[in-house]
C-alpha atoms as a PDB file:
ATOM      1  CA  UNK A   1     -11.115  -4.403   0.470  1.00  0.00           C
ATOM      2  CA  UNK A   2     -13.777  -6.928   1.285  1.00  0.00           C
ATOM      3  CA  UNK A   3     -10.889  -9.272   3.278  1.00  0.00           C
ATOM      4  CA  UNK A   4     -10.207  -5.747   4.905  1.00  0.00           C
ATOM      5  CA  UNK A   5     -13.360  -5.237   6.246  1.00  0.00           C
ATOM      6  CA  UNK A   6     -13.940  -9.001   7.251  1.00  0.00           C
ATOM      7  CA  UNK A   7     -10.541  -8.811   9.412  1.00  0.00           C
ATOM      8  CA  UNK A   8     -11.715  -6.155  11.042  1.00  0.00           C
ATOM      9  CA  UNK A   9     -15.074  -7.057  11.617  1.00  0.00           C
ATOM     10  CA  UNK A  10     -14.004 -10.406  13.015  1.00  0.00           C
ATOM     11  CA  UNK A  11     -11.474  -7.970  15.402  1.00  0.00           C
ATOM     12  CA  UNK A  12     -14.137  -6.104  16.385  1.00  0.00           C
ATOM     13  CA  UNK A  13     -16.853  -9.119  16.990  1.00  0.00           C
ATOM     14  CA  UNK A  14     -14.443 -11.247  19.002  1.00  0.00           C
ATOM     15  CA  UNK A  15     -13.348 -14.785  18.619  1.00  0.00           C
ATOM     16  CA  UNK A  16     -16.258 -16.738  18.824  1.00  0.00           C
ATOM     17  CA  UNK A  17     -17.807 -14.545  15.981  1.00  0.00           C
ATOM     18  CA  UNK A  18     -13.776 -15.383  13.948  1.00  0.00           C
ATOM     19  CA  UNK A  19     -14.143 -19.153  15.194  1.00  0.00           C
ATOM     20  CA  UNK A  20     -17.728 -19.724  13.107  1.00  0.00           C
ATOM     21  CA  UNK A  21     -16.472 -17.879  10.022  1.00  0.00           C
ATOM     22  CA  UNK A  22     -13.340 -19.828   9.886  1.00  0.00           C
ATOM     23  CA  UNK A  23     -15.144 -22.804  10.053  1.00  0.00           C
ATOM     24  CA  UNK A  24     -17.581 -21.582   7.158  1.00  0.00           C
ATOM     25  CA  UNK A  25     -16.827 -21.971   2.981  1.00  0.00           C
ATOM     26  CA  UNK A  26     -16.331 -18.427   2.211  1.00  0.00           C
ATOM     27  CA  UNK A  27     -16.232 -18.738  -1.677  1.00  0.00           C
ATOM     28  CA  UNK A  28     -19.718 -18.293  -3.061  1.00  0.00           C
ATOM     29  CA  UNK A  29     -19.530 -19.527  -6.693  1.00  0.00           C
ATOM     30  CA  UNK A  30     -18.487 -18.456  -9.921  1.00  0.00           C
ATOM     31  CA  UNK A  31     -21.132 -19.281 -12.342  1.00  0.00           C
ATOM     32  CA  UNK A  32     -18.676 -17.870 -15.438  1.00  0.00           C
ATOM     33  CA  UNK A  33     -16.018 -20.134 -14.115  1.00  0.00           C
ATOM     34  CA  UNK A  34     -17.557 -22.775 -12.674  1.00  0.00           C
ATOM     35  CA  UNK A  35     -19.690 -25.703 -13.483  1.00  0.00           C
ATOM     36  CA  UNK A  36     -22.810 -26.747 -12.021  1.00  0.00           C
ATOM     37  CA  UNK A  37     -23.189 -30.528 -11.312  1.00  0.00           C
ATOM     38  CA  UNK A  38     -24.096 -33.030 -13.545  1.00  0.00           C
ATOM     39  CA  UNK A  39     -26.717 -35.438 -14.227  1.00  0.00           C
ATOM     40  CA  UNK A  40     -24.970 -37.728 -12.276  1.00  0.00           C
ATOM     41  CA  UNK A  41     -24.305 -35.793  -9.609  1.00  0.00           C
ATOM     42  CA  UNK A  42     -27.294 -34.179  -9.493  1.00  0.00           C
ATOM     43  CA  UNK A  43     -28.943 -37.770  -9.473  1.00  0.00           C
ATOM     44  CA  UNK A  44     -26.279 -38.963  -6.598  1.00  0.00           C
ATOM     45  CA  UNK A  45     -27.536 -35.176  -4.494  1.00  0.00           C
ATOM     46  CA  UNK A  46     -31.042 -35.014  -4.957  1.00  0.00           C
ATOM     47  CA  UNK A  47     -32.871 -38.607  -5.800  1.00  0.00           C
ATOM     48  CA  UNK A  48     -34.243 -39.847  -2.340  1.00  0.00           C
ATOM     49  CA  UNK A  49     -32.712 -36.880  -0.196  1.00  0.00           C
ATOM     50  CA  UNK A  50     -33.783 -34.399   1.593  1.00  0.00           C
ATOM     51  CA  UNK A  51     -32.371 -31.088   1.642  1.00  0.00           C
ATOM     52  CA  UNK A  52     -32.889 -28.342   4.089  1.00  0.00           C
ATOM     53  CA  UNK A  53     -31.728 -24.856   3.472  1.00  0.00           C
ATOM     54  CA  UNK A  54     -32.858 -21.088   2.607  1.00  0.00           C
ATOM     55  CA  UNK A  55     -34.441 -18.896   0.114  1.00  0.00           C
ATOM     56  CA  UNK A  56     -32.174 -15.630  -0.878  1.00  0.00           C
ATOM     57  CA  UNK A  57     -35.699 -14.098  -1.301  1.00  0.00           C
ATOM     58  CA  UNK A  58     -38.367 -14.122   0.186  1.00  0.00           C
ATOM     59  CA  UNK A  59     -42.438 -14.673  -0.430  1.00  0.00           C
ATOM     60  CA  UNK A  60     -44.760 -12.035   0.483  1.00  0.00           C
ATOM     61  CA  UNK A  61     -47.015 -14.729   1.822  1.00  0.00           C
ATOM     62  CA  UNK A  62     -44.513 -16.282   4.098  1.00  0.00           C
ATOM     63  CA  UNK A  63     -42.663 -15.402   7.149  1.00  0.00           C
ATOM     64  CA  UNK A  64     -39.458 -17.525   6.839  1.00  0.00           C
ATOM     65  CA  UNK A  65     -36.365 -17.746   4.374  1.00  0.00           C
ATOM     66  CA  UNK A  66     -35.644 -21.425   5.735  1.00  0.00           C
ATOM     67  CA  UNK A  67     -37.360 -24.435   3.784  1.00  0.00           C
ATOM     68  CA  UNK A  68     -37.352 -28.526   3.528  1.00  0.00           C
ATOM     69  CA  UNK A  69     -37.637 -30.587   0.328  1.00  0.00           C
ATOM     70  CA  UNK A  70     -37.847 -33.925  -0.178  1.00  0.00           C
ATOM     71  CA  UNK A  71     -36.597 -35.270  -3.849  1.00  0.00           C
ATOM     72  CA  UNK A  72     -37.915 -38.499  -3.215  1.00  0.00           C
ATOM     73  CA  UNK A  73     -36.822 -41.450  -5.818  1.00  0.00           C
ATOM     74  CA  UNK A  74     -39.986 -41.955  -7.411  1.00  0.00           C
ATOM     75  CA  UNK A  75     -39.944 -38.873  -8.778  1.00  0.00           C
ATOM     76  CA  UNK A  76     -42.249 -36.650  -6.187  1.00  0.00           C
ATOM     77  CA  UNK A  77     -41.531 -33.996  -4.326  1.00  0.00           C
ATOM     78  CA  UNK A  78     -42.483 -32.342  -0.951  1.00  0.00           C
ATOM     79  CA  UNK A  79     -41.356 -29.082  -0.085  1.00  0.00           C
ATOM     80  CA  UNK A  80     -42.129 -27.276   3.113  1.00  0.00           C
ATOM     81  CA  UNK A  81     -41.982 -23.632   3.887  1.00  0.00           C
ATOM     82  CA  UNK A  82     -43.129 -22.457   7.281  1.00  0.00           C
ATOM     83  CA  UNK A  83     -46.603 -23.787   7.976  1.00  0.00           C
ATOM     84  CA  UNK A  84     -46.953 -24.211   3.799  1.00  0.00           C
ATOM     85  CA  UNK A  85     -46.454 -28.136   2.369  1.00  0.00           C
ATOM     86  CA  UNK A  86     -46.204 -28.156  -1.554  1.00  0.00           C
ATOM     87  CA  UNK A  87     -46.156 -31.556  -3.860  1.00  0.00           C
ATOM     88  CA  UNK A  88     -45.304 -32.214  -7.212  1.00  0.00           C
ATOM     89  CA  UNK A  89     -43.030 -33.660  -9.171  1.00  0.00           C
ATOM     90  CA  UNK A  90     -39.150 -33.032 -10.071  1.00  0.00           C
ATOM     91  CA  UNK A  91     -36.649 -34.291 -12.907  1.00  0.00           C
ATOM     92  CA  UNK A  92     -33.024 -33.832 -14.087  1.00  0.00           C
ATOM     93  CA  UNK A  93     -32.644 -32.506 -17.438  1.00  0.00           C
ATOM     94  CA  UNK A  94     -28.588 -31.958 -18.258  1.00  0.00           C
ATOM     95  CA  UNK A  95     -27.523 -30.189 -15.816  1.00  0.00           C
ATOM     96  CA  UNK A  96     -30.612 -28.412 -14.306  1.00  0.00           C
ATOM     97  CA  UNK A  97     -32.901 -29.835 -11.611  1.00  0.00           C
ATOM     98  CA  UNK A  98     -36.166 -28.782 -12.410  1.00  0.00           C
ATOM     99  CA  UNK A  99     -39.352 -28.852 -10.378  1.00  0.00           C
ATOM    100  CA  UNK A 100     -43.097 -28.571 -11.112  1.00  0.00           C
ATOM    101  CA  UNK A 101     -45.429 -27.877  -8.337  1.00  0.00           C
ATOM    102  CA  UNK A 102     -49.035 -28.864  -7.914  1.00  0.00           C
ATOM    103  CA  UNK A 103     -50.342 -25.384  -6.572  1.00  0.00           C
ATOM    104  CA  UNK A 104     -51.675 -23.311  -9.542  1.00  0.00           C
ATOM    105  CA  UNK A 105     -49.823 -19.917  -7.459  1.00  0.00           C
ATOM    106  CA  UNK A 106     -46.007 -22.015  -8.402  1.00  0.00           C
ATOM    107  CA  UNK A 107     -44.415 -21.772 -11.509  1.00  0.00           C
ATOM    108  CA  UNK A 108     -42.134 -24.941 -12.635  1.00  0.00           C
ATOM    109  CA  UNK A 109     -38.667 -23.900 -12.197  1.00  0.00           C
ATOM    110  CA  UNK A 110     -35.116 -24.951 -13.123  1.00  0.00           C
ATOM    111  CA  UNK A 111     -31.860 -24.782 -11.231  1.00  0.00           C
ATOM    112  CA  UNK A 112     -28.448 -25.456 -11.937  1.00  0.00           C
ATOM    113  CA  UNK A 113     -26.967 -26.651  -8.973  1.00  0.00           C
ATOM    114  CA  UNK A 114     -23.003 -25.850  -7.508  1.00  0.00           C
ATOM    115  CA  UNK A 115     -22.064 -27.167  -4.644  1.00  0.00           C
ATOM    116  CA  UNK A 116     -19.186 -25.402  -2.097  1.00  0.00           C
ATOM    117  CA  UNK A 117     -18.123 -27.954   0.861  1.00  0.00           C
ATOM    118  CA  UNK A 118     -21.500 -29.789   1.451  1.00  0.00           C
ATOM    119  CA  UNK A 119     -23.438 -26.596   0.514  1.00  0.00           C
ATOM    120  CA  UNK A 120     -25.222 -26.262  -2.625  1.00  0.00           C
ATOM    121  CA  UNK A 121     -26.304 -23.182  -4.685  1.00  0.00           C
ATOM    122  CA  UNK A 122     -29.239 -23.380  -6.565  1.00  0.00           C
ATOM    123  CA  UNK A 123     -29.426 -20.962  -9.556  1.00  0.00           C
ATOM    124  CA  UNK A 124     -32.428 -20.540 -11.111  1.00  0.00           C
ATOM    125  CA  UNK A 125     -31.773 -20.195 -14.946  1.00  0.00           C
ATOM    126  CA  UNK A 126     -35.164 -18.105 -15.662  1.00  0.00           C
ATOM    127  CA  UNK A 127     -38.517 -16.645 -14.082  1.00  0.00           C
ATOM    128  CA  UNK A 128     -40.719 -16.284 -17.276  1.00  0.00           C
ATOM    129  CA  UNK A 129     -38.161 -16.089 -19.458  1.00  0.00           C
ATOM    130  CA  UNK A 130     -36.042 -13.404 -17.662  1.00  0.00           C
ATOM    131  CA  UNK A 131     -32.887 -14.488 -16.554  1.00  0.00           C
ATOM    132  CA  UNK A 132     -31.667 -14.221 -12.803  1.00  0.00           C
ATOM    133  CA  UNK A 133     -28.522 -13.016 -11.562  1.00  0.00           C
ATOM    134  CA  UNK A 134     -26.900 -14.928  -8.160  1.00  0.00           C
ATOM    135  CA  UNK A 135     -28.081 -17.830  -6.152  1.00  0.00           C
ATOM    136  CA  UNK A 136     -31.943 -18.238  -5.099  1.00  0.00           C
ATOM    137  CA  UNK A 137     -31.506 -20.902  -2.284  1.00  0.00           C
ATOM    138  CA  UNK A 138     -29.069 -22.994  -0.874  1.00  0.00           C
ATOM    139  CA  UNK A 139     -29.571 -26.449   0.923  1.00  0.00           C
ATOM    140  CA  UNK A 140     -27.646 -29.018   2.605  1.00  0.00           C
ATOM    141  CA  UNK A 141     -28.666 -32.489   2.717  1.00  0.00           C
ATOM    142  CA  UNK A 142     -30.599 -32.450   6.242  1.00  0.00           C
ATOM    143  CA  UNK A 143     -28.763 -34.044   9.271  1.00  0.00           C
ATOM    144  CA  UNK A 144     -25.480 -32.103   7.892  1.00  0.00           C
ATOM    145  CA  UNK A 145     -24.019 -29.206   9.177  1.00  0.00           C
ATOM    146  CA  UNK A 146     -23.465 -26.480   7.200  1.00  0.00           C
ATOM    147  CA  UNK A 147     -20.354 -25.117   6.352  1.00  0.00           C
ATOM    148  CA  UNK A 148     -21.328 -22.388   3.965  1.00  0.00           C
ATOM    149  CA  UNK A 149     -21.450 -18.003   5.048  1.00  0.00           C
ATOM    150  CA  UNK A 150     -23.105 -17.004   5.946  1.00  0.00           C
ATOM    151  CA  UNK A 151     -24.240 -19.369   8.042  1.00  0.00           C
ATOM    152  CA  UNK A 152     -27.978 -21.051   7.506  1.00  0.00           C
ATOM    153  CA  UNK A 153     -30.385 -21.348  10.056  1.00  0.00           C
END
């Protein structure tokens, strides 16, 4: 049914709207099939990058979905949000990327990362010890294109 309803939407939007989606990933992953990336991977991803992408969420205080974060290799991070800029520090534990923030209003967090075309899902395995259903952002490594739906501004 959902392939129904994207045929005909794409019918109905036209072919530039058809053109973009084709281009796009359209598989979102399956955390109960799927694994998330490894330490390695993680490492090869993350360390000395910086990934742009958006929340699935978003804060009360801010005005945008779309961040920047910089994993740099010696361990610090910055992360950008609108007119907000955030420091701390990140690590790899397994298979979760976890960051601690220096602002006493951010909680450390830990993701498990899966990546669809150049897109990656970040998964964040618990807010205070309740666990979280889907994906809370998703990044690309900036300078990329994206090629996940739907598409990130």
């Amino acid at each position: 049914m959902r392939y129904l309803r994207l045929i005909i939407t794409a019918g109905m939007m036209g072919p530039l709207w058809a053109a973009s989606v084709a281009n796009a990933q359209m598989n979102m992953p399956d955390i109960s099939e799927d694994l998330p990336l490894t330490e390695s991977e993680l490492n090869a991803t993350f360390k000395g990058q910086i990934h742009r992408g958006s929340y699935n969420f978003i804060r009360r205080d801010m005005d945008t979905f779309s961040f920047e974060e910089e994993t740099r290799a010696d361990g610090g991070i910055r992360h950008v949000q609108g007119a907000r800029i955030d420091t701390g520090t990140w690590a790899i534990k397994d298979t979760q990327i976890c960051y601690t923030y220096d602002a006493d209003d951010l909680n450390p967090a830990c993701f498990e990362i899966y990546q669809r075309g150049n897109c990656y899902y970040h998964y964040q395995k618990s807010v205070r010890g309740i666990s979280r259903a889907g994906f809370t952002a998703r990044s690309v490594i900036k300078g990329e294109e994206p090629d996940c739906a739907p598409r990130m501004s």
